[in-house]
N, C-alpha and C. Protein backbone atom coordinates (compact mmCIF):
# COMPACT_ATOMS: atom_id res chain seq x y z
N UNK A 1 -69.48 -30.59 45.41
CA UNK A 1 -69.09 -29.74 44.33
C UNK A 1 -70.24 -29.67 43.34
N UNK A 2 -70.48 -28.16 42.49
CA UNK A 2 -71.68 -28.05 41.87
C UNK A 2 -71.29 -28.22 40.75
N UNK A 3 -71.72 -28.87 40.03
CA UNK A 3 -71.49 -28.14 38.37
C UNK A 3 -72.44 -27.47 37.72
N UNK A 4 -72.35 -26.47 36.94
CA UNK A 4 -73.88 -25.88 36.96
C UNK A 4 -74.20 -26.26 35.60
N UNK A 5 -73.12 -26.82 34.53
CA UNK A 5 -74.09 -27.05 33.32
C UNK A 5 -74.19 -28.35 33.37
N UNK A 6 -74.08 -29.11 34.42
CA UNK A 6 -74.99 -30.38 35.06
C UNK A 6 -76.64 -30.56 35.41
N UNK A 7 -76.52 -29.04 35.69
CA UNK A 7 -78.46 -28.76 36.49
C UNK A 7 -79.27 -29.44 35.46
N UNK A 8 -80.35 -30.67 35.56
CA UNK A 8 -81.36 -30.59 35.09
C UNK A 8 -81.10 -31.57 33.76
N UNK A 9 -80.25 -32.70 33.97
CA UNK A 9 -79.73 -33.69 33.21
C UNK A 9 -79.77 -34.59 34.19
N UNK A 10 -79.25 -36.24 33.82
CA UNK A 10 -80.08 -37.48 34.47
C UNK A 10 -78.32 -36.91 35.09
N UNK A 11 -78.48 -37.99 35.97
CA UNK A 11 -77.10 -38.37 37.30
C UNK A 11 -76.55 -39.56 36.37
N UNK A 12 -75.01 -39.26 36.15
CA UNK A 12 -74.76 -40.28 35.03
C UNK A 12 -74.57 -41.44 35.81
N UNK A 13 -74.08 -43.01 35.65
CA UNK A 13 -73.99 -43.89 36.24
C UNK A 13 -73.14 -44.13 37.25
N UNK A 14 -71.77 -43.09 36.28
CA UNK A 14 -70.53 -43.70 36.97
C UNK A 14 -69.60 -41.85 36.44
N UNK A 15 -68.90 -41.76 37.37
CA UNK A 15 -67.76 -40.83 36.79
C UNK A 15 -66.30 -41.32 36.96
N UNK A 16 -65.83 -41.31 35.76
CA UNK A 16 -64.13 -42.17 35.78
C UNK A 16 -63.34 -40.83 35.67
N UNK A 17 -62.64 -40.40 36.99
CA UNK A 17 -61.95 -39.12 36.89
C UNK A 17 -60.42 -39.60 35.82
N UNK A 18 -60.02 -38.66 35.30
CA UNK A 18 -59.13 -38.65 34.37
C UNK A 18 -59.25 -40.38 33.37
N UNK A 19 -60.05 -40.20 32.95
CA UNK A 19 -60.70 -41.21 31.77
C UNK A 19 -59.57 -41.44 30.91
N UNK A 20 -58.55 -40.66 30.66
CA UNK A 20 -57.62 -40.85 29.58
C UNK A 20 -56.35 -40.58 30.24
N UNK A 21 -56.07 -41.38 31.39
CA UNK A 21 -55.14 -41.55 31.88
C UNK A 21 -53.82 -41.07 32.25
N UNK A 22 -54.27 -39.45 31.92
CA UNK A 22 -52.59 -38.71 31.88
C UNK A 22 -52.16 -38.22 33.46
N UNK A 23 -53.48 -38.34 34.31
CA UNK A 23 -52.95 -37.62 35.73
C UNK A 23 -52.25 -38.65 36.58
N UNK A 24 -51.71 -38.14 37.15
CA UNK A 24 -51.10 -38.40 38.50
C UNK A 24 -51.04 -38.44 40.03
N UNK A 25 -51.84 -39.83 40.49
CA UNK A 25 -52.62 -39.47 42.23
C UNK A 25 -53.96 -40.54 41.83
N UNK A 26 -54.30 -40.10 43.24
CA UNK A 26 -55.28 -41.22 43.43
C UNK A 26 -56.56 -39.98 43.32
N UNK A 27 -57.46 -40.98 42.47
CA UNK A 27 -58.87 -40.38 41.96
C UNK A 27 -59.88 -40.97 42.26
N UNK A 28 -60.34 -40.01 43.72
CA UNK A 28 -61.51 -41.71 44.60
C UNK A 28 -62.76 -41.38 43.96
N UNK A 29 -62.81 -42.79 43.76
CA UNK A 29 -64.18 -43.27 42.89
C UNK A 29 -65.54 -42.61 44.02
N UNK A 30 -66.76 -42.34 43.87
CA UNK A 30 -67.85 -42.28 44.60
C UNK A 30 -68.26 -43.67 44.83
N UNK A 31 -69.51 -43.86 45.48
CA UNK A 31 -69.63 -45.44 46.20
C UNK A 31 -70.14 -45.73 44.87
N UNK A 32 -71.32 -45.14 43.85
CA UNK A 32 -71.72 -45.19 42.77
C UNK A 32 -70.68 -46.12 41.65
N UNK A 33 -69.80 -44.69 41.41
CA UNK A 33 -68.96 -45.27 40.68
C UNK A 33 -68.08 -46.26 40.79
N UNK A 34 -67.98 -46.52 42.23
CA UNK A 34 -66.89 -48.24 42.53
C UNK A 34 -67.73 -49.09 42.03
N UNK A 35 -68.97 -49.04 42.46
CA UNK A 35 -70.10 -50.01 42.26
C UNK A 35 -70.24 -50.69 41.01
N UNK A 36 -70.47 -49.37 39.80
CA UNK A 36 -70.89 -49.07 38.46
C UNK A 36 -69.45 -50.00 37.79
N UNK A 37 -68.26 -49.66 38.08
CA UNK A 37 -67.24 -49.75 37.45
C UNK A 37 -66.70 -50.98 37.65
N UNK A 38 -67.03 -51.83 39.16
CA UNK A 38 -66.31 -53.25 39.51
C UNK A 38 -67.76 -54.02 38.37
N UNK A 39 -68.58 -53.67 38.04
CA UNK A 39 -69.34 -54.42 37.41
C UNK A 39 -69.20 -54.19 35.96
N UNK A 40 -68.90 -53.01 35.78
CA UNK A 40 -68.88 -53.17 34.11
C UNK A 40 -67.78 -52.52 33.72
N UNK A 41 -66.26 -52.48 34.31
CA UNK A 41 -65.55 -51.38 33.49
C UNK A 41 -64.88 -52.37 32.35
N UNK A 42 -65.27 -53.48 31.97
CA UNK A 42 -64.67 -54.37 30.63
C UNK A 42 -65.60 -53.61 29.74
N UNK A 43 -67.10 -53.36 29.86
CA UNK A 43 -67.85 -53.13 28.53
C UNK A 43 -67.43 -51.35 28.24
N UNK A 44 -66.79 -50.52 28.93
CA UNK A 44 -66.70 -48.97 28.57
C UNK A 44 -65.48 -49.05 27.41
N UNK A 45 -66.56 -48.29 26.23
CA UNK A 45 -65.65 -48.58 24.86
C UNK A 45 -64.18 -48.29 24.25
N UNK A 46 -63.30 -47.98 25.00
CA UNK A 46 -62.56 -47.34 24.95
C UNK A 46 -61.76 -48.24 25.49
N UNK A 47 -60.26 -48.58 24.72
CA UNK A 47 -59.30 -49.33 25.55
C UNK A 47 -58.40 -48.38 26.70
N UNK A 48 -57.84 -46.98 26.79
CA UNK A 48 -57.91 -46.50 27.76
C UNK A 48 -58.78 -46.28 28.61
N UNK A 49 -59.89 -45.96 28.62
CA UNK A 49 -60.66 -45.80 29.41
C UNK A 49 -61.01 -47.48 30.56
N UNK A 50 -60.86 -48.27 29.88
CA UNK A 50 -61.04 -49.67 30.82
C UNK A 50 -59.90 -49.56 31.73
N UNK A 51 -58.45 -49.61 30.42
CA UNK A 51 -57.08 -49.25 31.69
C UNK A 51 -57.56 -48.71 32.47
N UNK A 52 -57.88 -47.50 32.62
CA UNK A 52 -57.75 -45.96 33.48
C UNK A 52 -58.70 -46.60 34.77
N UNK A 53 -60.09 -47.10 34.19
CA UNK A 53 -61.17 -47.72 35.00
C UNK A 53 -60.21 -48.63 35.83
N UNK A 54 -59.21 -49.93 35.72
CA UNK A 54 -58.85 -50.55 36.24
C UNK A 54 -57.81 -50.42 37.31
N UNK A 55 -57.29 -49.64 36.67
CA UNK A 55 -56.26 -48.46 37.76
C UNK A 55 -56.61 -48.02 38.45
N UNK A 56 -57.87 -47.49 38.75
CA UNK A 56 -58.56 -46.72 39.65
C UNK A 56 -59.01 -47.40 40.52
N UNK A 57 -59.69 -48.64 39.90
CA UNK A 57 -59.68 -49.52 40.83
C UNK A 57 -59.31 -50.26 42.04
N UNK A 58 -57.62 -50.72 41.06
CA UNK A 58 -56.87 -50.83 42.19
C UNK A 58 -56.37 -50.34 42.98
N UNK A 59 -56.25 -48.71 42.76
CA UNK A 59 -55.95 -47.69 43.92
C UNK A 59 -56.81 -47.86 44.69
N UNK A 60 -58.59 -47.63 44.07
CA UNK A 60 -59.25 -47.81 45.63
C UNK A 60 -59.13 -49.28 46.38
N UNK A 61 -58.55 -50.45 45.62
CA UNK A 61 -58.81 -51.47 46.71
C UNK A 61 -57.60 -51.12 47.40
N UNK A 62 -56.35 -50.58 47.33
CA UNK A 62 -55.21 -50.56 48.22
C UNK A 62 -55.67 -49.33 49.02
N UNK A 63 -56.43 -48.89 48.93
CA UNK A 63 -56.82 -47.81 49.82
C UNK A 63 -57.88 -48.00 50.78
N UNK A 64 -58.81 -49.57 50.45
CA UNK A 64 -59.53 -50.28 51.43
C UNK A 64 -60.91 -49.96 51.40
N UNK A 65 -61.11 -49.41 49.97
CA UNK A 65 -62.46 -49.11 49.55
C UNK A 65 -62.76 -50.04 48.66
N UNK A 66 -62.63 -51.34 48.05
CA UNK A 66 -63.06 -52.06 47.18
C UNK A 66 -62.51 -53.84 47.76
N UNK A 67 -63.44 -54.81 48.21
CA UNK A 67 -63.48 -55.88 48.57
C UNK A 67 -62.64 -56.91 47.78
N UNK A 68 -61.34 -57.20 48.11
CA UNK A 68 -60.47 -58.02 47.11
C UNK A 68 -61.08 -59.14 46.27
N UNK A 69 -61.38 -59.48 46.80
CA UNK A 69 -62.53 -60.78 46.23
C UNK A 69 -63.40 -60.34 45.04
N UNK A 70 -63.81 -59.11 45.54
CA UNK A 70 -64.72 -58.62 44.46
C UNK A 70 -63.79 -57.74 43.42
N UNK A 71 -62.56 -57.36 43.53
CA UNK A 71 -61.58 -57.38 42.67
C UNK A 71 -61.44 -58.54 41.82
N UNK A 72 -61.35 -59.46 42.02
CA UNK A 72 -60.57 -60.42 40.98
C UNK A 72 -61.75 -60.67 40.64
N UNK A 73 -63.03 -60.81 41.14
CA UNK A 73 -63.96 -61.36 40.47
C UNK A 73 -64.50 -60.97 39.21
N UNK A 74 -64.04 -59.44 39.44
CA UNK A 74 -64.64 -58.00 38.76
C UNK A 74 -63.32 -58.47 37.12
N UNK A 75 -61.93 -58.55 37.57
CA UNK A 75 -60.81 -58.70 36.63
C UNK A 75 -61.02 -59.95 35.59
N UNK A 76 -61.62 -60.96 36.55
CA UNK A 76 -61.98 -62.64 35.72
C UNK A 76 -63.24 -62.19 34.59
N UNK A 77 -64.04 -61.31 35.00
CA UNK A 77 -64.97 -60.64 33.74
C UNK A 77 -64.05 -59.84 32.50
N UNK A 78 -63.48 -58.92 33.27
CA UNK A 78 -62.48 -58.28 31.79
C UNK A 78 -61.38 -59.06 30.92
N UNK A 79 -61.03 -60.36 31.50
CA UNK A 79 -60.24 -61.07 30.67
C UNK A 79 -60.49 -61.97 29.59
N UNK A 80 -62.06 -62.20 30.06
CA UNK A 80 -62.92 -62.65 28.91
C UNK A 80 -63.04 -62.03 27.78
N UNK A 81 -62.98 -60.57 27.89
CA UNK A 81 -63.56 -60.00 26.91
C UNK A 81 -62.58 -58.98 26.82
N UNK A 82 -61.35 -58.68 27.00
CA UNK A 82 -60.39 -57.25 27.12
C UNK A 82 -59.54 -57.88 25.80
N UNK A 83 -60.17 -57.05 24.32
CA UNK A 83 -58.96 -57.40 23.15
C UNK A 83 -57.67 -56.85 22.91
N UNK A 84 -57.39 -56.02 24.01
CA UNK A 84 -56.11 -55.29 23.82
C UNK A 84 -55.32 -55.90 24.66
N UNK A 85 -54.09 -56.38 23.86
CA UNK A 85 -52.90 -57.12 24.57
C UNK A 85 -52.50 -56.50 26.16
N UNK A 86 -52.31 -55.34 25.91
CA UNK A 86 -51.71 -54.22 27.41
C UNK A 86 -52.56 -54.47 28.08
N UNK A 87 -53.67 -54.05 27.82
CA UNK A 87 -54.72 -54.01 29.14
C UNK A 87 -54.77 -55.60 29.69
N UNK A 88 -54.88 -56.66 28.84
CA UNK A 88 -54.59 -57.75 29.73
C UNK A 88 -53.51 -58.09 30.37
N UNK A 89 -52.53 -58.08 29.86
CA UNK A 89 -51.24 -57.83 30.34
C UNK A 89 -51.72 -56.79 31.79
N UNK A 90 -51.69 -56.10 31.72
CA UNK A 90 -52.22 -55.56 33.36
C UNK A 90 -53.37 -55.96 34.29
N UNK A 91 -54.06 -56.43 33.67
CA UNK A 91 -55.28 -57.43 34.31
C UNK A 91 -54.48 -58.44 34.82
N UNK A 92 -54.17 -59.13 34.29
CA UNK A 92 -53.16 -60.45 34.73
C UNK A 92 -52.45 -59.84 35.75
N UNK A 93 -51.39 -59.07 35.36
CA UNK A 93 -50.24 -58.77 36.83
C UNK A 93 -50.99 -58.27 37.78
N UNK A 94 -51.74 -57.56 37.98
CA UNK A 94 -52.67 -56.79 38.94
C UNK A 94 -53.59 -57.84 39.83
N UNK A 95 -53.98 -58.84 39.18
CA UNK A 95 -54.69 -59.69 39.48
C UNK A 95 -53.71 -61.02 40.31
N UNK A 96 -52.79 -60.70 39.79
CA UNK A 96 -52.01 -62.22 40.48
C UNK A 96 -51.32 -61.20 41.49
N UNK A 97 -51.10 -60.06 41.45
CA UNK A 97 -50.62 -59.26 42.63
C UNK A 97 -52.10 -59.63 44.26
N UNK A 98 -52.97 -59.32 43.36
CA UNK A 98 -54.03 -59.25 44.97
C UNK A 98 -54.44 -60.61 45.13
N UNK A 99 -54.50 -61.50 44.08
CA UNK A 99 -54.91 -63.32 44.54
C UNK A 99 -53.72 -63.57 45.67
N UNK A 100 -52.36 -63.04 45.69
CA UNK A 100 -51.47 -63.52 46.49
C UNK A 100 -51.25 -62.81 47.83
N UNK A 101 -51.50 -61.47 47.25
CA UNK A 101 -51.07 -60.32 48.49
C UNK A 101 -52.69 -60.04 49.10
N UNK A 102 -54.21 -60.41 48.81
CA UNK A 102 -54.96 -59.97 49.09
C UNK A 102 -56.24 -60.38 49.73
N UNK A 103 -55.63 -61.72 49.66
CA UNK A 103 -56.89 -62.92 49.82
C UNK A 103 -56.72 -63.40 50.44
N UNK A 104 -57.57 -64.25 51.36
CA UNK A 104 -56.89 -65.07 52.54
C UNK A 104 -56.69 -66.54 51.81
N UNK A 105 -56.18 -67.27 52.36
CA UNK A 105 -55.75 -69.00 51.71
C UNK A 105 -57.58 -69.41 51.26
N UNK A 106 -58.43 -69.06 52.35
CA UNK A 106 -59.37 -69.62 51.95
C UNK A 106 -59.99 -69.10 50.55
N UNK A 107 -59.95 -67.77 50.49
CA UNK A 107 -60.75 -67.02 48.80
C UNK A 107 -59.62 -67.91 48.23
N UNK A 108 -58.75 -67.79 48.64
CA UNK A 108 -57.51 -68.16 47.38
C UNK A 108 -58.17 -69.19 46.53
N UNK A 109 -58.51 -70.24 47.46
CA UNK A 109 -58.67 -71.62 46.95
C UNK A 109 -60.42 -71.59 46.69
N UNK A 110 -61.21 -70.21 46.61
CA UNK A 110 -62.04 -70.72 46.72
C UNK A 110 -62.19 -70.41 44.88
N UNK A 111 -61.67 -69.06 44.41
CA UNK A 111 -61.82 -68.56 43.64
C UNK A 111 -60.59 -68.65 42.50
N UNK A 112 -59.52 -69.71 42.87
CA UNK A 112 -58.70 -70.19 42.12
C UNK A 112 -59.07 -71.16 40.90
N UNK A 113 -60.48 -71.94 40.54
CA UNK A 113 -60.54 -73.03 39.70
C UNK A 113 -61.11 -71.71 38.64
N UNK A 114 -61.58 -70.98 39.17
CA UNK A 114 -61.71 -70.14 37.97
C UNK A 114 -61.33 -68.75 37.24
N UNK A 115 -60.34 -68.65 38.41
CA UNK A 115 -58.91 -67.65 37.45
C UNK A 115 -58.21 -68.53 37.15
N UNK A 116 -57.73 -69.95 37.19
CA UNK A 116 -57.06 -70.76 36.47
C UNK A 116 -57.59 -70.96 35.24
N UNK A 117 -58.85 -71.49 35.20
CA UNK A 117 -60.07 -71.40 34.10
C UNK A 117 -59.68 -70.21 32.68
N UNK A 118 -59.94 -69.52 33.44
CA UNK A 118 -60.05 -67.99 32.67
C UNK A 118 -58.57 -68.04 31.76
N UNK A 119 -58.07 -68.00 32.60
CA UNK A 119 -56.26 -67.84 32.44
C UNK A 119 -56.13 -68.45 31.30
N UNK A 120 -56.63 -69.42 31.43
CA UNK A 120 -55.80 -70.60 30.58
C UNK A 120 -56.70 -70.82 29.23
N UNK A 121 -58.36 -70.28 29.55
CA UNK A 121 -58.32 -70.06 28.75
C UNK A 121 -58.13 -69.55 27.19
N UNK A 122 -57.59 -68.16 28.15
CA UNK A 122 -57.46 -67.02 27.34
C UNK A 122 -55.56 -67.55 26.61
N UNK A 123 -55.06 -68.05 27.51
CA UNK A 123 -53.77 -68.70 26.53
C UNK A 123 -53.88 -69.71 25.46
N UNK A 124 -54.91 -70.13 25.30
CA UNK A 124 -55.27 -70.89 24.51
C UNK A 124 -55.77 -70.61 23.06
N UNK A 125 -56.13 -69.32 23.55
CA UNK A 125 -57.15 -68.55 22.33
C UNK A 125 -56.17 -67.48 21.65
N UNK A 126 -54.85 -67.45 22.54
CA UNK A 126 -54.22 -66.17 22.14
C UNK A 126 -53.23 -66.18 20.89
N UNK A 127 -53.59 -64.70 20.36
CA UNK A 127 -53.32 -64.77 18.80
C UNK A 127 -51.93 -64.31 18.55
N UNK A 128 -51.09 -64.36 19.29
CA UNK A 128 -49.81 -63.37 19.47
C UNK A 128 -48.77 -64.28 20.14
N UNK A 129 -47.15 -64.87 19.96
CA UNK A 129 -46.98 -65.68 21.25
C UNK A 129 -46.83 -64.69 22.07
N UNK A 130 -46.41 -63.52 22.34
CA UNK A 130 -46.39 -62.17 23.31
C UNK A 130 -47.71 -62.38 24.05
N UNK A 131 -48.99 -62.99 23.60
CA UNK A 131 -50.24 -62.97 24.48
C UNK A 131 -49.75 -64.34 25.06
N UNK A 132 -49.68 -65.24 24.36
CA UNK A 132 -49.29 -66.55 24.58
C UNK A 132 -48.28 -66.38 25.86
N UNK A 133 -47.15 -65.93 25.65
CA UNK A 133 -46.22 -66.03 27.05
C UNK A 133 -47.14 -65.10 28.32
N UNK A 134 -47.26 -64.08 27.79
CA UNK A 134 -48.23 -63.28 28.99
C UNK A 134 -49.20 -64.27 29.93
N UNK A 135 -50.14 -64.83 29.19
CA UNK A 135 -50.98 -65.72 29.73
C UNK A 135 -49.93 -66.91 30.42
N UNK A 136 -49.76 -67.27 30.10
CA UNK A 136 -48.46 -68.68 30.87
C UNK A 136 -47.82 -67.63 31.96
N UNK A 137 -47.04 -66.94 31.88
CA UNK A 137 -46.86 -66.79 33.05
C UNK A 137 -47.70 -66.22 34.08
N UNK A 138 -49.15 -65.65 33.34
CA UNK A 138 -49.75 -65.72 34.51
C UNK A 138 -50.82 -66.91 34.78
N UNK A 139 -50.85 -67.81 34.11
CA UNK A 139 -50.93 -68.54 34.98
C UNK A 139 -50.17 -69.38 35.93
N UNK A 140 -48.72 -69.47 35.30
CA UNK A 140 -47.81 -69.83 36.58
C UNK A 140 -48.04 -69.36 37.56
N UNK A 141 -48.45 -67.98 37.76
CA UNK A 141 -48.43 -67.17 38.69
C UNK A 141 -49.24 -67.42 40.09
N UNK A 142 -50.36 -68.03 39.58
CA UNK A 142 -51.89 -68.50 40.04
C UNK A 142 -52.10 -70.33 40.14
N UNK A 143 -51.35 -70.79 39.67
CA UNK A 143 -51.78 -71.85 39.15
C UNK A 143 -51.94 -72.74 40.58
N UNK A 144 -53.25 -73.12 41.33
CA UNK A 144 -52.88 -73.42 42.85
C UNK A 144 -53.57 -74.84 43.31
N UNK A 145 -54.47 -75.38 41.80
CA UNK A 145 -55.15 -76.62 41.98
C UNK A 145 -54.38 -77.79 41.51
N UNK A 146 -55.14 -79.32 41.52
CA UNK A 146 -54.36 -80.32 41.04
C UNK A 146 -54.26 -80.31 39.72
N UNK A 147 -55.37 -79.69 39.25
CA UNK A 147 -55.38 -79.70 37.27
C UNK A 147 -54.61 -78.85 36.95
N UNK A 148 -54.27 -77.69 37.56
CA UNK A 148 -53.42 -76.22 37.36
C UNK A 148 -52.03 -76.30 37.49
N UNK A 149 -51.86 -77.40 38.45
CA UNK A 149 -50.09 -77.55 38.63
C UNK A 149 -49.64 -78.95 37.82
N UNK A 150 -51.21 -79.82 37.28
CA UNK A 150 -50.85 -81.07 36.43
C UNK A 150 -50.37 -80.23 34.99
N UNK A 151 -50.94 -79.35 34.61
CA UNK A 151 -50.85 -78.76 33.33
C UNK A 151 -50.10 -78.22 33.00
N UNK A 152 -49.36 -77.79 34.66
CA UNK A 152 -48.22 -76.97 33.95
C UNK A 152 -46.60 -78.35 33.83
N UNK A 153 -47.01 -79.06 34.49
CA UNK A 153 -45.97 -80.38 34.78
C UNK A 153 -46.06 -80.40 32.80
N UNK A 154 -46.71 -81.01 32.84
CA UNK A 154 -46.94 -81.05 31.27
C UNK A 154 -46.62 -80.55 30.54
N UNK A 155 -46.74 -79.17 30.44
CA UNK A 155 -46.07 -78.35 29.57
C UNK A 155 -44.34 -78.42 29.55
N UNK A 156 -43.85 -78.10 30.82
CA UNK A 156 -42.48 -78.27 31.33
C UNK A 156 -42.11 -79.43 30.86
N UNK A 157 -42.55 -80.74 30.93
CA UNK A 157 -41.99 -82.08 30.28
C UNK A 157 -42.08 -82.23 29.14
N UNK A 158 -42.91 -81.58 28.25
CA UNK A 158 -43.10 -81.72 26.76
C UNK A 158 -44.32 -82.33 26.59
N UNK A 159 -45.30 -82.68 27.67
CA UNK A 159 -46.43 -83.70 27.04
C UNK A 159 -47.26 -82.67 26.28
N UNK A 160 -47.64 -81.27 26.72
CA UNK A 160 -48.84 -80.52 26.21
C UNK A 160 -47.79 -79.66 25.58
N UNK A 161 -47.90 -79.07 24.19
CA UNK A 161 -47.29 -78.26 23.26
C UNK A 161 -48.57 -77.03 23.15
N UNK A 162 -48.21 -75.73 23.24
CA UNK A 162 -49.08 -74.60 23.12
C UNK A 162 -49.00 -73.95 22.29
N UNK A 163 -49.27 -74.58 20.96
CA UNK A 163 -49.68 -73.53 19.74
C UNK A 163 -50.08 -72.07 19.68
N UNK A 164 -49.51 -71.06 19.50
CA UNK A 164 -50.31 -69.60 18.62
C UNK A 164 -52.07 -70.04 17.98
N UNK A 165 -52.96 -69.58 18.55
CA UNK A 165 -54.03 -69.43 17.98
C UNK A 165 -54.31 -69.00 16.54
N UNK A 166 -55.34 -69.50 15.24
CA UNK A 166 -55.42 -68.62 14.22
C UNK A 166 -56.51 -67.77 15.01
N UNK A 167 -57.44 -67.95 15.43
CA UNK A 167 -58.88 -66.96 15.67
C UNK A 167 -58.62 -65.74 15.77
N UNK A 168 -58.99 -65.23 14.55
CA UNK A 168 -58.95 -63.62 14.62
C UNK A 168 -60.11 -62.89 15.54
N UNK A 169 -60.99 -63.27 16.34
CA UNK A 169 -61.26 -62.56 17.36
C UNK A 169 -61.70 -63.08 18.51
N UNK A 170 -60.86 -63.37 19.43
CA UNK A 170 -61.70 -63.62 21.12
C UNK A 170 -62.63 -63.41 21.39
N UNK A 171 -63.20 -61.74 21.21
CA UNK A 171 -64.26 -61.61 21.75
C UNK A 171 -65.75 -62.11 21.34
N UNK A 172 -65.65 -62.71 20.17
CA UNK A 172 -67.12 -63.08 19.66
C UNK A 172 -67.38 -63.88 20.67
């Protein structure tokens, strides 16, 4: 397909079809843009636009164009840094959907100490208990090592208590 008031401008990095999320259907990424987007769709400024990026995503991995592994690996980057409650909230479910449904036992366990990591970090830091429960249950969700299922024993018995965060910003 041509566009003609494209002629004679750079080739942009990446194209995120319906960027603002109102369509309906699957919108296949180019090899470019899977590429462009499993690597950076946490830094595109826009909190829809990351959704939309991440959605797209996961359509192409259920469609067998994007390497599960390199899914979650790609999701463990945006949870570091994703300040909008929703969008993590969908990072998380999306992510504990393909660690279970997408990986073999071996990624599971290979790449589990550090979506537990992540996870738990981010419950730790979270400023909301709504982020706070989000994060706990996903890490219940995931939780598949000896430190991951000691921690949660803990919590359940009363030894570890999980405070609301003050830090007004994660992402620094």
């Amino acid at each position: 397909m041509a566009v003609n008031e494209a002629r004679g401008l750079l080739r942009p990095a990446y194209v995120l079809p319906d960027a603002h999320g109102v369509g309906y259907g699957f919108f296949e990424l180019d090899k470019e843009s899977r590429a462009y987007l499993l690597a950076n769709f946490q830094s595109l400024p826009e909190a829809v636009f990351r959704a939309t990026a991440w959605m797209t995503l996961y359509d192409t991995l259920l469609e067998g164009q994007v390497e599960p592994g390199a899914f979650v690996r790609s999701g463990l980057r945006g949870i570091r840094t994703e300040p909008e409650e929703l969008n993590l909230s969908f990072l998380l479910s999306t992510l504990s959907t393909v660690f279970w449904g997408f990986l073999s036992e071996t990624e599971r366990r290979a790449l589990a100490p550090d979506f537990e990591k992540e996870t738990w970090n981010l419950l730790l830091s979270a400023r909301s208990s709504s982020l706070k429960g989000t994060c706990f249950k996903g890490f219940m969700r995931i939780a598949v090592t000896q430190q991951g299922t000691q921690r949660l024993r803990d919590v359940w018995d009363g030894r570890l208590k999980l405070q609301v965060s003050t830090c007004a910003n994660r992402t620094s």
